[in-house]
C-alpha atoms as a PDB file:
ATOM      1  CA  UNK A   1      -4.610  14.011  31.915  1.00  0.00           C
ATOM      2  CA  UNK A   2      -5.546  10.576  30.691  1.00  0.00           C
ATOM      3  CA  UNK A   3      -5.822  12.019  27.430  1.00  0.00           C
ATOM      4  CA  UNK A   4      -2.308  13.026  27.380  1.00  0.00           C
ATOM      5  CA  UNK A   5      -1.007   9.472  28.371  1.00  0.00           C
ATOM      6  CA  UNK A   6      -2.710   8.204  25.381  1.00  0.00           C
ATOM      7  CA  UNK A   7      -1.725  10.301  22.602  1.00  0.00           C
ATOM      8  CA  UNK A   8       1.810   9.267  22.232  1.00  0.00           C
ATOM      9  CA  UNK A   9       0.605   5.891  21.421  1.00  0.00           C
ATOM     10  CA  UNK A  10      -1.763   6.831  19.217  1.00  0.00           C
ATOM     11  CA  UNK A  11       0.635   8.831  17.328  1.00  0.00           C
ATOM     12  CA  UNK A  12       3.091   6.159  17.634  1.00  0.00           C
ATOM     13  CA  UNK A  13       0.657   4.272  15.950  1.00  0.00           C
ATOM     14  CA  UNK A  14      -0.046   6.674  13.474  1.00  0.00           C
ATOM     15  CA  UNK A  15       3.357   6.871  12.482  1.00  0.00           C
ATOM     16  CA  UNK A  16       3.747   3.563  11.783  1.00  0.00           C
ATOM     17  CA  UNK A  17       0.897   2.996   9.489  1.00  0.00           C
ATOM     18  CA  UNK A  18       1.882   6.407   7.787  1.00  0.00           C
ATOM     19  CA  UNK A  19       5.007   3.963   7.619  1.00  0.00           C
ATOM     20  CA  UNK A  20       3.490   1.149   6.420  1.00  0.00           C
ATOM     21  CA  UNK A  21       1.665   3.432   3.984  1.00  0.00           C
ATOM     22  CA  UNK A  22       4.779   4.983   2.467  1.00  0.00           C
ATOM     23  CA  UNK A  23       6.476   1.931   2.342  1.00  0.00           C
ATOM     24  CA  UNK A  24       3.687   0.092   0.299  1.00  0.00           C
ATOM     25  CA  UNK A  25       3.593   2.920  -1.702  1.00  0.00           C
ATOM     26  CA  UNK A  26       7.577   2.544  -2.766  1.00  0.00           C
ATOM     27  CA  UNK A  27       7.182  -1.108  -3.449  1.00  0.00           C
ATOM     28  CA  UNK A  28       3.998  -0.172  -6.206  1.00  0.00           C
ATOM     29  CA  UNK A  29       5.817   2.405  -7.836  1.00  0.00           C
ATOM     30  CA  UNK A  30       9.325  -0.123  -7.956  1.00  0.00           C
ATOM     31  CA  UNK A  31       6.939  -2.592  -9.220  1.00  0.00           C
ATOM     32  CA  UNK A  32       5.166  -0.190 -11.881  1.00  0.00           C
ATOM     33  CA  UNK A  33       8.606   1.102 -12.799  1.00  0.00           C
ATOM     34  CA  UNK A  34       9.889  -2.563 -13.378  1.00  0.00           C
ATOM     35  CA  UNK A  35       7.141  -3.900 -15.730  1.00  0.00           C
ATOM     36  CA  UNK A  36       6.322  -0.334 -17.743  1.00  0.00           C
ATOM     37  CA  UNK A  37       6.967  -0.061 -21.281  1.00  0.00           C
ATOM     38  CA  UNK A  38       8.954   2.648 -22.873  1.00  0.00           C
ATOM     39  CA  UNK A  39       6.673   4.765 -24.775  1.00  0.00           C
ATOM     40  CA  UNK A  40       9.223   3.966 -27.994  1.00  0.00           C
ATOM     41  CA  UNK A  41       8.485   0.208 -28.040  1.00  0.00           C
ATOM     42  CA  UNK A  42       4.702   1.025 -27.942  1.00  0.00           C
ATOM     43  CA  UNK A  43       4.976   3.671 -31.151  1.00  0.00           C
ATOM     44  CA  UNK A  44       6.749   1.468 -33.380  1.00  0.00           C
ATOM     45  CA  UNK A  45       4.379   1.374 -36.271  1.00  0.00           C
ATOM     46  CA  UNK A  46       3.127  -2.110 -37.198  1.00  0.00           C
ATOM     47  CA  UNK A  47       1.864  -3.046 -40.957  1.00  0.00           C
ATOM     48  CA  UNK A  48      -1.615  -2.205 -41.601  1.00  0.00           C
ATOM     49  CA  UNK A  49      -3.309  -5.604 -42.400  1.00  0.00           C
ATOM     50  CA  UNK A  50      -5.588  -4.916 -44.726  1.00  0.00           C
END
């Protein structure tokens, strides 16, 4: 039985670090998304110098 009393807070905290997690996650990708460079501006063709 003692078991049982402590697995809703260890899936409480599960649940938040899967939150955490997740929301670290978001903020990487928005920050990725924010600073990548379109795949056109890094084609462009640039004179050979030689």
């Amino acid at each position: 039985m003692h078991g049982e009393e402590r697995d809703p807070a260890q899936s409480r905290g599960e649940q938040i670090q899967a939150a955490e997690h997740e929301a670290a996650k978001q903020r990487l990708l928005a920050q990725a998304e924010a600073e990548r460079i379109p795949a056109e501006e890094t084609t462009k063709a640039v004179p050979d110098r030689r």
